[in-house]
PDB file of N, CA and C in Angstrom:
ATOM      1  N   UNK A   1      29.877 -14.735 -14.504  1.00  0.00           N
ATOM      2  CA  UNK A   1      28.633 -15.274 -14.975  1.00  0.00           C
ATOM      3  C   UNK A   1      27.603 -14.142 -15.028  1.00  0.00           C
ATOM      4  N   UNK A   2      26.794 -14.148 -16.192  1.00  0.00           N
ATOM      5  CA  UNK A   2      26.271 -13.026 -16.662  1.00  0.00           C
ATOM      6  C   UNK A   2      24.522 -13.190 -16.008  1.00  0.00           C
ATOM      7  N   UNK A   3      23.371 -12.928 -15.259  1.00  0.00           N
ATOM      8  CA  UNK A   3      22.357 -13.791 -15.051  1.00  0.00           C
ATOM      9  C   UNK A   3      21.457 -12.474 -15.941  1.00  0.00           C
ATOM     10  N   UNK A   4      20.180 -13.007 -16.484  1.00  0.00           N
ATOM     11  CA  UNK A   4      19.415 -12.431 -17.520  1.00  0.00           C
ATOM     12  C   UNK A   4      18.295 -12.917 -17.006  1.00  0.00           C
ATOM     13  N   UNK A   5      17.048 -11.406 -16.897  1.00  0.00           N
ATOM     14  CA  UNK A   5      15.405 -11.321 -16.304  1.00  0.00           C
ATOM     15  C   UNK A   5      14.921 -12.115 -17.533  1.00  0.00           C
ATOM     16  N   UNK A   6      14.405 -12.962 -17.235  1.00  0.00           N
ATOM     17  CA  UNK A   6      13.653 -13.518 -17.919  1.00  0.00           C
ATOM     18  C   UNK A   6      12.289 -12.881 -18.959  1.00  0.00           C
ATOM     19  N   UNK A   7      11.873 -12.118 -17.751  1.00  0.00           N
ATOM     20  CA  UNK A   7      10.716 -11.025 -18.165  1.00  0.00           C
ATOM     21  C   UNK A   7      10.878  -9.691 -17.302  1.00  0.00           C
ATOM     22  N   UNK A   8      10.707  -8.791 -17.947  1.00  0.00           N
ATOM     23  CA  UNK A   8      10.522  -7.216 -17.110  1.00  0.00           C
ATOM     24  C   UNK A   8       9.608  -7.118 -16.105  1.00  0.00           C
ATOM     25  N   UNK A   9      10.200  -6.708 -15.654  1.00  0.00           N
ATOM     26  CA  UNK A   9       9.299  -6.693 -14.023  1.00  0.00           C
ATOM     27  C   UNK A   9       8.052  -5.249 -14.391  1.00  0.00           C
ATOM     28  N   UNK A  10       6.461  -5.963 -13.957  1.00  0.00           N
ATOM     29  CA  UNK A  10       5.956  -4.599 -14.073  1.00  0.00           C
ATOM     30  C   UNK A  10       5.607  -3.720 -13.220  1.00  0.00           C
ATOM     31  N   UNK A  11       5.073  -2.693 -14.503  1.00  0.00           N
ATOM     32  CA  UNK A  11       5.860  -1.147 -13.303  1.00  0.00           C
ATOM     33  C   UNK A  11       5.175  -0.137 -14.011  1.00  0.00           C
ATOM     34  N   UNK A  12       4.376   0.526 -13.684  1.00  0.00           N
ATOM     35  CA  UNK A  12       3.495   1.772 -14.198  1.00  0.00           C
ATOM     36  C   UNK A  12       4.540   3.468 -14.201  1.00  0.00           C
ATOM     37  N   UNK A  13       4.295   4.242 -15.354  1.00  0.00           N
ATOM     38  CA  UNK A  13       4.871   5.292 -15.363  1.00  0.00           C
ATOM     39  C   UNK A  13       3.924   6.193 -14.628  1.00  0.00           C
ATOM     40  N   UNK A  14       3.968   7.699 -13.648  1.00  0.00           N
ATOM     41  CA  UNK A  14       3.061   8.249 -13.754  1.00  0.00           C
ATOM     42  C   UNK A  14       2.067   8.564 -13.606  1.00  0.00           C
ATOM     43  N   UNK A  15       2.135   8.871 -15.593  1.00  0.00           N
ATOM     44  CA  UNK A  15       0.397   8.759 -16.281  1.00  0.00           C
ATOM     45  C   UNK A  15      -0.257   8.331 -16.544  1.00  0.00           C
ATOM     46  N   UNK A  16       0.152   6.884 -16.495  1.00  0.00           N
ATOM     47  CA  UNK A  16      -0.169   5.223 -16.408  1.00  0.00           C
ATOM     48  C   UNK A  16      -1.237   4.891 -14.958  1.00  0.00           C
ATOM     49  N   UNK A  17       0.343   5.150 -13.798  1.00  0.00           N
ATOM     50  CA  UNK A  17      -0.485   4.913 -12.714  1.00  0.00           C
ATOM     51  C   UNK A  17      -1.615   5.706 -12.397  1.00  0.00           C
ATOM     52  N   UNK A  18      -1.369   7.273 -12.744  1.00  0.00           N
ATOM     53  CA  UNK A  18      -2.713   7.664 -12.224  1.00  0.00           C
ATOM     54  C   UNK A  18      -4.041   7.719 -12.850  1.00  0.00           C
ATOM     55  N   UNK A  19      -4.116   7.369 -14.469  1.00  0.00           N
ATOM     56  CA  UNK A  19      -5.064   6.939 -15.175  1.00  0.00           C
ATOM     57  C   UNK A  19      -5.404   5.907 -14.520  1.00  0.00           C
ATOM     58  N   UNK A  20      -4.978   5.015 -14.032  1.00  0.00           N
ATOM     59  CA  UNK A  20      -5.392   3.445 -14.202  1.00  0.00           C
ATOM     60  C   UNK A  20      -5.930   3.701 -12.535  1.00  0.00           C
ATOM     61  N   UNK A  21      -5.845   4.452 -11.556  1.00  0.00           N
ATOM     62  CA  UNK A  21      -5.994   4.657 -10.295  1.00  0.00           C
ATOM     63  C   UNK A  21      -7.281   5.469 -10.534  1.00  0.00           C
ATOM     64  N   UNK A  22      -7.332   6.533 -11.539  1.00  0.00           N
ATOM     65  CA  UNK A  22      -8.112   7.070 -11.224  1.00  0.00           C
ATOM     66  C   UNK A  22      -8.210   8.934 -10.692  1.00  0.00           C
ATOM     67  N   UNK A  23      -7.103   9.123 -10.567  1.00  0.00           N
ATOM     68  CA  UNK A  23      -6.880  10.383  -9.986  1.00  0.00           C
ATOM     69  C   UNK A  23      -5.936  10.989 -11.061  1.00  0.00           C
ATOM     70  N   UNK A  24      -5.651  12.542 -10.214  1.00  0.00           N
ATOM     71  CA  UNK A  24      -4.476  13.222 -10.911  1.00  0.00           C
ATOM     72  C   UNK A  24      -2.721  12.973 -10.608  1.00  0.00           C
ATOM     73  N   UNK A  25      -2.161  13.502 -11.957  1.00  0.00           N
ATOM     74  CA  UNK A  25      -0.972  13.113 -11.544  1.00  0.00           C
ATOM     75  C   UNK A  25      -0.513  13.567 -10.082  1.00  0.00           C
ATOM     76  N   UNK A  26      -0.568  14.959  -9.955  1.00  0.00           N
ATOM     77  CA  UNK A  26      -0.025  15.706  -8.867  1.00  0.00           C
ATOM     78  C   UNK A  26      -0.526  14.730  -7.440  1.00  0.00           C
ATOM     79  N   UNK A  27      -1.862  14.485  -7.549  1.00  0.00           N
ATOM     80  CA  UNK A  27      -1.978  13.550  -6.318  1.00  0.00           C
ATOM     81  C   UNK A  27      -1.442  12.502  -6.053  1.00  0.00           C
ATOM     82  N   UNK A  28      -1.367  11.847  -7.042  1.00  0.00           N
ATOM     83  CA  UNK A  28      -0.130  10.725  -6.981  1.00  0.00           C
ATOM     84  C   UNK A  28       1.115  11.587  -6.385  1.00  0.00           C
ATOM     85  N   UNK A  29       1.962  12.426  -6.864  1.00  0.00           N
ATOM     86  CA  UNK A  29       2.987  13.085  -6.183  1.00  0.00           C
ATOM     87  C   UNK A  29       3.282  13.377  -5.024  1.00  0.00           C
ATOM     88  N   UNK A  30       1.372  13.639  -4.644  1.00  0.00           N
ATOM     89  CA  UNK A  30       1.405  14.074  -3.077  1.00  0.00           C
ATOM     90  C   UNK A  30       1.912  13.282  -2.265  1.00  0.00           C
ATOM     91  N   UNK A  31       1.100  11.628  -2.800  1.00  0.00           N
ATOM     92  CA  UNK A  31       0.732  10.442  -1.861  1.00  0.00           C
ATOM     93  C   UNK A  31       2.098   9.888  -1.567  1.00  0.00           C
ATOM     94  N   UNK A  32       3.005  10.140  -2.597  1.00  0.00           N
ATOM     95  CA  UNK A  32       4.170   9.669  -2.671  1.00  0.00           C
ATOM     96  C   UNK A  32       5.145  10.620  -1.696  1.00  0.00           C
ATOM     97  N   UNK A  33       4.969  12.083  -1.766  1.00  0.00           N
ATOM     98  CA  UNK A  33       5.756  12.468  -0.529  1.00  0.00           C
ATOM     99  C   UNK A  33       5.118  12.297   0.467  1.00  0.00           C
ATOM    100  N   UNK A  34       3.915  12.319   0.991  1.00  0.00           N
ATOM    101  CA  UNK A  34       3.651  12.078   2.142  1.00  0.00           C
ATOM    102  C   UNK A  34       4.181  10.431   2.689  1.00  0.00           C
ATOM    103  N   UNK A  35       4.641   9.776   1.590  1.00  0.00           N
ATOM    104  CA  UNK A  35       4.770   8.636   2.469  1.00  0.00           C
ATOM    105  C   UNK A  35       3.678   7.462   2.139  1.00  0.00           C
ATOM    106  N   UNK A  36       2.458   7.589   1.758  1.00  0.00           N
ATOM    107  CA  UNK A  36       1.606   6.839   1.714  1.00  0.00           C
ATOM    108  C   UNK A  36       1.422   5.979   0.639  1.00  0.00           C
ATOM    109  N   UNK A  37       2.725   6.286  -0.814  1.00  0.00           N
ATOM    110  CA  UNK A  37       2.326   5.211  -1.789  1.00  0.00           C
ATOM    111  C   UNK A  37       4.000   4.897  -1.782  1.00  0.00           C
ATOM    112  N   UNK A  38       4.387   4.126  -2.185  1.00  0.00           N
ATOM    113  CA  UNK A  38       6.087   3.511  -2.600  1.00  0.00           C
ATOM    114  C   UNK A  38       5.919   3.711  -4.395  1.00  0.00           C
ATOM    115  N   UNK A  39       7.176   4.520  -4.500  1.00  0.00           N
ATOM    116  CA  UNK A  39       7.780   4.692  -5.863  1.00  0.00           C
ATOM    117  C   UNK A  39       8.556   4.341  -5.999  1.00  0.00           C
ATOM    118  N   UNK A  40       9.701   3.704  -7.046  1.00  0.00           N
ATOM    119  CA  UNK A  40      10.978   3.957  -7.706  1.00  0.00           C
ATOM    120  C   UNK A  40      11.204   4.778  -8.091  1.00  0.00           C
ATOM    121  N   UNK A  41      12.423   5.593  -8.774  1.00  0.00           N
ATOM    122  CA  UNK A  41      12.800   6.130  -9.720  1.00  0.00           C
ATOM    123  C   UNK A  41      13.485   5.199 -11.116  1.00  0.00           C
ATOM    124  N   UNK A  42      13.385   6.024 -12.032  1.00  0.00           N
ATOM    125  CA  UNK A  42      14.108   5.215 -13.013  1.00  0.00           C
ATOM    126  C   UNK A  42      15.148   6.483 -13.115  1.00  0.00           C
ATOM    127  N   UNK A  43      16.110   6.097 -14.432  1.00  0.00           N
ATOM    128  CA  UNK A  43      17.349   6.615 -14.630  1.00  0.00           C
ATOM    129  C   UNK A  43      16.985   7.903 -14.839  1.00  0.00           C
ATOM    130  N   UNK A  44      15.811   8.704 -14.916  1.00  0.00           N
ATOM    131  CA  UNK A  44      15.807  10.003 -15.500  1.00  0.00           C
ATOM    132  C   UNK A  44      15.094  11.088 -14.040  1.00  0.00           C
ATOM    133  N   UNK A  45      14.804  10.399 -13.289  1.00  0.00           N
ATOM    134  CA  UNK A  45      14.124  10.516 -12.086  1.00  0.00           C
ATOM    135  C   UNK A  45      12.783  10.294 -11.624  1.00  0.00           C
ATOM    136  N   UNK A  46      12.347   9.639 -12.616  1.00  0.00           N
ATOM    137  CA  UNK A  46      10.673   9.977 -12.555  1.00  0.00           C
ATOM    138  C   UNK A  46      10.480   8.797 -11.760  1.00  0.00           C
ATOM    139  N   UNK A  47       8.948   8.789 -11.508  1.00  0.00           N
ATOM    140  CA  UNK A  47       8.850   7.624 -10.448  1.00  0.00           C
ATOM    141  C   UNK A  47       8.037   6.714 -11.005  1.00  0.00           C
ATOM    142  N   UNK A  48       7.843   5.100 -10.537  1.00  0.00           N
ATOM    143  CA  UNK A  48       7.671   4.333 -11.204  1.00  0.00           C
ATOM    144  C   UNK A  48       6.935   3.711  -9.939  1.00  0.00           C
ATOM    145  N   UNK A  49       6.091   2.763 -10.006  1.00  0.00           N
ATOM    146  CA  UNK A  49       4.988   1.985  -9.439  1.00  0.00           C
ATOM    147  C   UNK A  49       4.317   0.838  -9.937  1.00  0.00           C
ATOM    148  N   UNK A  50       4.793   0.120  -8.867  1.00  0.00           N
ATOM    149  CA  UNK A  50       4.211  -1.299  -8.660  1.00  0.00           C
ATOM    150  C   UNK A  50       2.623  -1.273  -9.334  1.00  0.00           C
ATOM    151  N   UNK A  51       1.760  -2.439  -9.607  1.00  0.00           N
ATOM    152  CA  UNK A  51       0.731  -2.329 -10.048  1.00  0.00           C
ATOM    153  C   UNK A  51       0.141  -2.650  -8.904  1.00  0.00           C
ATOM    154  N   UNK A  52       0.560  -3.336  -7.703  1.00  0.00           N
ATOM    155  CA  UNK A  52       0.052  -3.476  -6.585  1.00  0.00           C
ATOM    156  C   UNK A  52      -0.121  -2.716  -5.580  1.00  0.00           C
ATOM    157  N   UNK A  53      -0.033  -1.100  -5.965  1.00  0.00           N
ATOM    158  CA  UNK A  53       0.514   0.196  -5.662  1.00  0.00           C
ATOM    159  C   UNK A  53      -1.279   0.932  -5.984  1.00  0.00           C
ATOM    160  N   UNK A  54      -1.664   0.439  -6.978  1.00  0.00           N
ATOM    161  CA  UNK A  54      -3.277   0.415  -7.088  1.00  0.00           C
ATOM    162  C   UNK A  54      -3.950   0.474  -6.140  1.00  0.00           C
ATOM    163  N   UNK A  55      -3.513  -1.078  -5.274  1.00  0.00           N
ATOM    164  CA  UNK A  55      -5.208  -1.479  -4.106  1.00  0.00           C
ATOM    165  C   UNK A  55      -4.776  -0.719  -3.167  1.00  0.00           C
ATOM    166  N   UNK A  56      -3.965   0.417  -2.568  1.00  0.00           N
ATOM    167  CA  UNK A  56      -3.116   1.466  -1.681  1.00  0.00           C
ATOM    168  C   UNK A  56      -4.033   2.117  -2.243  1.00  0.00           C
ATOM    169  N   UNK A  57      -3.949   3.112  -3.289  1.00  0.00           N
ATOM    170  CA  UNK A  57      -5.093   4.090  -4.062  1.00  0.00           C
ATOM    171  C   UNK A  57      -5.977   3.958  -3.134  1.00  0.00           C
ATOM    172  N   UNK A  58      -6.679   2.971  -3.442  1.00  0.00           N
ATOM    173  CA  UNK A  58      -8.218   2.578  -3.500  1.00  0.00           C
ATOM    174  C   UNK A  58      -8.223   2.472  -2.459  1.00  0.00           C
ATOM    175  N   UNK A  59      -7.182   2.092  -1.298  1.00  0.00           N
ATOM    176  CA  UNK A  59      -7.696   1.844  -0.062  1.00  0.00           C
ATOM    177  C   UNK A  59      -7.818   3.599   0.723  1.00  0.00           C
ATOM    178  N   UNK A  60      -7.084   4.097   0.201  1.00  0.00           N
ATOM    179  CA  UNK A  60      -6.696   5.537   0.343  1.00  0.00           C
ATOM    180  C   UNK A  60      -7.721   6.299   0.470  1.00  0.00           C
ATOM    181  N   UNK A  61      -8.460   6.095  -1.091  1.00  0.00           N
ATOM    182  CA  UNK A  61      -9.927   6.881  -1.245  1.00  0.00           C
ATOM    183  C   UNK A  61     -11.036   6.461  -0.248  1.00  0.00           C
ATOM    184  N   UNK A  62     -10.794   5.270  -0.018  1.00  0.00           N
ATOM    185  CA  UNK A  62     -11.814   4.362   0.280  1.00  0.00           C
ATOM    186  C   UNK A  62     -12.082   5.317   2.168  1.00  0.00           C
ATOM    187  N   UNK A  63     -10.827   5.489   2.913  1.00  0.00           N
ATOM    188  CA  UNK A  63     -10.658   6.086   3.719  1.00  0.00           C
ATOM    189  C   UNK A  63     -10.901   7.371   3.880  1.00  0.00           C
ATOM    190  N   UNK A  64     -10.180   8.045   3.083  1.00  0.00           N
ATOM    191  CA  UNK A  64     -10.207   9.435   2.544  1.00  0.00           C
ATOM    192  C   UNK A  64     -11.956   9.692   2.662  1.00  0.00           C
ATOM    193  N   UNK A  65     -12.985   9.474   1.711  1.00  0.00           N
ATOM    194  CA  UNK A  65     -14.258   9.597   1.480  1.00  0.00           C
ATOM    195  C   UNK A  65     -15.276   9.194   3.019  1.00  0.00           C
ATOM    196  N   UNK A  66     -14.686   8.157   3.417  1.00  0.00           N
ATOM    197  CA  UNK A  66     -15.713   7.919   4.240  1.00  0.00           C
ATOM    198  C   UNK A  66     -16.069   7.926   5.551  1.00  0.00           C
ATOM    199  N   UNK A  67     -14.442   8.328   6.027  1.00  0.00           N
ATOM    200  CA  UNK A  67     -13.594   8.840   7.219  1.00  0.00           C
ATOM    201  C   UNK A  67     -13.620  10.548   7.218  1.00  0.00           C
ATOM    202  N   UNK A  68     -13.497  11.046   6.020  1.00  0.00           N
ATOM    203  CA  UNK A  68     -13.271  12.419   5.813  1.00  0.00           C
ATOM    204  C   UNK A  68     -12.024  12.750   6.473  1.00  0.00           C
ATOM    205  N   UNK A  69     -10.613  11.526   6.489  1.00  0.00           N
ATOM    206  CA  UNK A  69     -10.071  11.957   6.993  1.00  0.00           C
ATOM    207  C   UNK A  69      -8.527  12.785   6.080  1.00  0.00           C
ATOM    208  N   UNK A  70      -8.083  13.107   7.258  1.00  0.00           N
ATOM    209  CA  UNK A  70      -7.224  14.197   6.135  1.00  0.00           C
ATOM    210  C   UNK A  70      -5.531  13.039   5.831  1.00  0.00           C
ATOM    211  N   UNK A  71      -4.784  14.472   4.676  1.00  0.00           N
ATOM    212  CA  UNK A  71      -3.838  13.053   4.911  1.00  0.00           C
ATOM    213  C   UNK A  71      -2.633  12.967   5.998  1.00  0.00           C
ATOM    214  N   UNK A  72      -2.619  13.506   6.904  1.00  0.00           N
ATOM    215  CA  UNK A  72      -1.408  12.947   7.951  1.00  0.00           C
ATOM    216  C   UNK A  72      -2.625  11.867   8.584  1.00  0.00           C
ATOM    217  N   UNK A  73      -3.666  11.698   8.799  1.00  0.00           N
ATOM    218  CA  UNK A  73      -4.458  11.274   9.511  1.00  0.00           C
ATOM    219  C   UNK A  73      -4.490   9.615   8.937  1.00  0.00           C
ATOM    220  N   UNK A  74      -4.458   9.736   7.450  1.00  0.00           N
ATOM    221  CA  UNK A  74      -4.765   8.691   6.514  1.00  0.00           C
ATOM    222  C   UNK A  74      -3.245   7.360   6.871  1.00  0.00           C
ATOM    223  N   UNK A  75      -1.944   8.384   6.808  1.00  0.00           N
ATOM    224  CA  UNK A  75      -0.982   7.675   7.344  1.00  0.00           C
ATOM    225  C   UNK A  75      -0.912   6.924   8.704  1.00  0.00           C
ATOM    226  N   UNK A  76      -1.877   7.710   9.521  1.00  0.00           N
ATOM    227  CA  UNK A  76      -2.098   6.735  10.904  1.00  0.00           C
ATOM    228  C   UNK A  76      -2.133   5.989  11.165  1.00  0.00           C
ATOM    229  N   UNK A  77      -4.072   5.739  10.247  1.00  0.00           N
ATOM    230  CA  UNK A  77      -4.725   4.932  10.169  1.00  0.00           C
ATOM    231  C   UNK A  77      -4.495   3.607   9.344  1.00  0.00           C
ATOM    232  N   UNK A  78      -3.719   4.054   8.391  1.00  0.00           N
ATOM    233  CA  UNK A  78      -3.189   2.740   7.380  1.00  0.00           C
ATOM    234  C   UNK A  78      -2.115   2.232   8.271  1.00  0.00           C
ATOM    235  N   UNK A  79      -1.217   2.611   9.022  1.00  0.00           N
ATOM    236  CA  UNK A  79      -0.371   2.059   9.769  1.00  0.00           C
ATOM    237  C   UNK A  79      -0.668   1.033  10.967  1.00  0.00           C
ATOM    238  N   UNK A  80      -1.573   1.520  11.312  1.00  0.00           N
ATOM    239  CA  UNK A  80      -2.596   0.972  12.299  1.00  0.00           C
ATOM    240  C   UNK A  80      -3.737  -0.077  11.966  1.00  0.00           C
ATOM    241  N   UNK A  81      -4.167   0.102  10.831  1.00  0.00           N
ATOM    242  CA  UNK A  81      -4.909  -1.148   9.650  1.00  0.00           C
ATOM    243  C   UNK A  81      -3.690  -2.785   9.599  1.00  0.00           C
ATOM    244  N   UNK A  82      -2.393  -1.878   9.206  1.00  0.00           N
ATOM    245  CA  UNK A  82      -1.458  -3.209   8.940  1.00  0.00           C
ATOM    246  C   UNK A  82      -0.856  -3.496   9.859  1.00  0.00           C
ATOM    247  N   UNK A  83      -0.957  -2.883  11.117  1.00  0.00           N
ATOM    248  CA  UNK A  83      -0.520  -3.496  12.325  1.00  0.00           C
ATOM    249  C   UNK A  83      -1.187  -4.860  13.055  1.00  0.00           C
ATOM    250  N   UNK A  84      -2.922  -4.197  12.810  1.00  0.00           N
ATOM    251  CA  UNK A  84      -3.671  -5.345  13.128  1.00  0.00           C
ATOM    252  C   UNK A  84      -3.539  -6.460  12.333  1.00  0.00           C
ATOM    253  N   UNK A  85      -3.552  -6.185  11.038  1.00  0.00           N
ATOM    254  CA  UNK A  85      -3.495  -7.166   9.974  1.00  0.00           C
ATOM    255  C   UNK A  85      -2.421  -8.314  10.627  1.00  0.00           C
ATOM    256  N   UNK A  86      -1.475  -7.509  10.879  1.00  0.00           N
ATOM    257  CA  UNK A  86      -0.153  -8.475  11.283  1.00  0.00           C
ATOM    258  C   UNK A  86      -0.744  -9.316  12.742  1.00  0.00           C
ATOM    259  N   UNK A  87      -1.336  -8.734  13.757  1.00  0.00           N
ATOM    260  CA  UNK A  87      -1.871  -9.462  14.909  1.00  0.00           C
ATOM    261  C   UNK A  87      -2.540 -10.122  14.630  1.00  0.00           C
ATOM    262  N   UNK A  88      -3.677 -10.312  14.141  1.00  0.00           N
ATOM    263  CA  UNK A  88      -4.338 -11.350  13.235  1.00  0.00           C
ATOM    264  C   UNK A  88      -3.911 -12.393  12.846  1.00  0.00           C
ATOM    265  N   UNK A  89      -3.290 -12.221  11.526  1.00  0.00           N
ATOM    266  CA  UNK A  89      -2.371 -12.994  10.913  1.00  0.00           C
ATOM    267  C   UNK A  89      -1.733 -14.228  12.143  1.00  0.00           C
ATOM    268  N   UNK A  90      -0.751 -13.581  13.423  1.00  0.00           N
ATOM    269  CA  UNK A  90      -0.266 -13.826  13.705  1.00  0.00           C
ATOM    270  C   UNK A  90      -1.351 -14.887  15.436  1.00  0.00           C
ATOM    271  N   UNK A  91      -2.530 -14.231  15.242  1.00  0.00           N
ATOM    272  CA  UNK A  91      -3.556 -14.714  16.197  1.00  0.00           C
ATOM    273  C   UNK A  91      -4.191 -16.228  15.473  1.00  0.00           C
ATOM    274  N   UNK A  92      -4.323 -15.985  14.442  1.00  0.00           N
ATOM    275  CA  UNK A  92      -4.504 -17.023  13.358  1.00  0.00           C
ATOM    276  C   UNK A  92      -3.819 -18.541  13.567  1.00  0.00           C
ATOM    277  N   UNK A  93      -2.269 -18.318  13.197  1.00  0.00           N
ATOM    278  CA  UNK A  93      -1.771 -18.904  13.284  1.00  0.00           C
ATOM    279  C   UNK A  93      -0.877 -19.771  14.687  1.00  0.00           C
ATOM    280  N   UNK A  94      -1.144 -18.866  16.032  1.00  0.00           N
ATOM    281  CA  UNK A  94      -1.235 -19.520  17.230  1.00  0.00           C
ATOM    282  C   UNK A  94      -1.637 -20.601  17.417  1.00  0.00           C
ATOM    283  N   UNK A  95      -1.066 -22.194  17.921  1.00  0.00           N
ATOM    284  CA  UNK A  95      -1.695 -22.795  18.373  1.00  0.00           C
ATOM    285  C   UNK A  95      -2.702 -22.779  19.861  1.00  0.00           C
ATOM    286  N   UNK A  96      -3.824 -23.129  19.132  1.00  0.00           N
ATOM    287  CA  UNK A  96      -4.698 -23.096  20.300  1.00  0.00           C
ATOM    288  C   UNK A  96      -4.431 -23.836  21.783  1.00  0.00           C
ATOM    289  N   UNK A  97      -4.892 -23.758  22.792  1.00  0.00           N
ATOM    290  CA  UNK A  97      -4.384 -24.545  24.056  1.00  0.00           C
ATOM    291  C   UNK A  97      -5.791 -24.985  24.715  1.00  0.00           C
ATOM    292  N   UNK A  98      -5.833 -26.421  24.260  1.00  0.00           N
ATOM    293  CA  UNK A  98      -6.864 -27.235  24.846  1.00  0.00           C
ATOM    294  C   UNK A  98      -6.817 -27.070  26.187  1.00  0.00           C
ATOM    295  N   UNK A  99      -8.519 -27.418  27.018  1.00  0.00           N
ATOM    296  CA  UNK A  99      -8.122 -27.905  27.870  1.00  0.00           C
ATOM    297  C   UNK A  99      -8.372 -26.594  29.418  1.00  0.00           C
ATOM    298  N   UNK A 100      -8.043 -25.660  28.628  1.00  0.00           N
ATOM    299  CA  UNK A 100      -7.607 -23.934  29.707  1.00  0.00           C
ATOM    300  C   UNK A 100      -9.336 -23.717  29.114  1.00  0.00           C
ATOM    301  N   UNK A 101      -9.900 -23.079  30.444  1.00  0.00           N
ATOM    302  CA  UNK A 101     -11.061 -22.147  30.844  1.00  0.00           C
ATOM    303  C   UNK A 101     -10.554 -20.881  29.868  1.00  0.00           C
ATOM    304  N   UNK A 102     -11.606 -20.219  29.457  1.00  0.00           N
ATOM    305  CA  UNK A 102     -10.993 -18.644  29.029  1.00  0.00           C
ATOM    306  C   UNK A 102     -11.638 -17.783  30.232  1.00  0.00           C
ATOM    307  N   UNK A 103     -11.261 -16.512  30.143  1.00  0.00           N
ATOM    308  CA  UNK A 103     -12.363 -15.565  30.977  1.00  0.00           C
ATOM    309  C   UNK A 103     -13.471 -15.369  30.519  1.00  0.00           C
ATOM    310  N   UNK A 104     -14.161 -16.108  29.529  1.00  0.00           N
ATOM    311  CA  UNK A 104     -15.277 -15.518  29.148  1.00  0.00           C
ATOM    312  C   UNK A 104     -15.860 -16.533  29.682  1.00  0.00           C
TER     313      UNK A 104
END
């Protein structure tokens, strides 16, 4: 049985992504070896990117500019951003326990 994409999945080339981001290609290259953006390759090697690969950019600069921080530093800190995110998330969804004093 043969199964067929309905629609192409999208996916920025590049010169695509880094027009549409905002920056240069090569920085895109960087972000990508350092670790800090996710690429594909396609069949020829080049790398390919999610469009949701964008709000990463932006969160990047957003850090980058106002942190002045550098980029092993940037990998830290984003790691440490989605860690909380996840405690949160996961503080969120705890049921509460009537009833108990807190320490505060």
């Amino acid at each position: 049985m043969t199964i067929y994409a309905l629609a192409r999945t999208a996916r920025l080339d590049l010169e695509s992504f880094a027009h549409d981001c905002g920056i240069h290609p090569d920085l895109v290259l960087r972000l990508v070896r350092l670790g800090l953006l996710d690429a594909e390759q396609d069949g020829f090697g080049g790398p390919w990117f999610e469009p949701s690969q964008i709000a990463q950019v932006a969160r990047i600069q957003r850090l980058r500019s106002g942190f002045s921080l550098n980029y092993a530093a940037l990998g830290l800190v984003l790691d440490l951003l989605d860690r909380v995110s996840v405690l949160e998330a996961a503080a969120r969804h705890r049921p509460r326990r009537t009833g108990v004093s807190t320490w505060t």
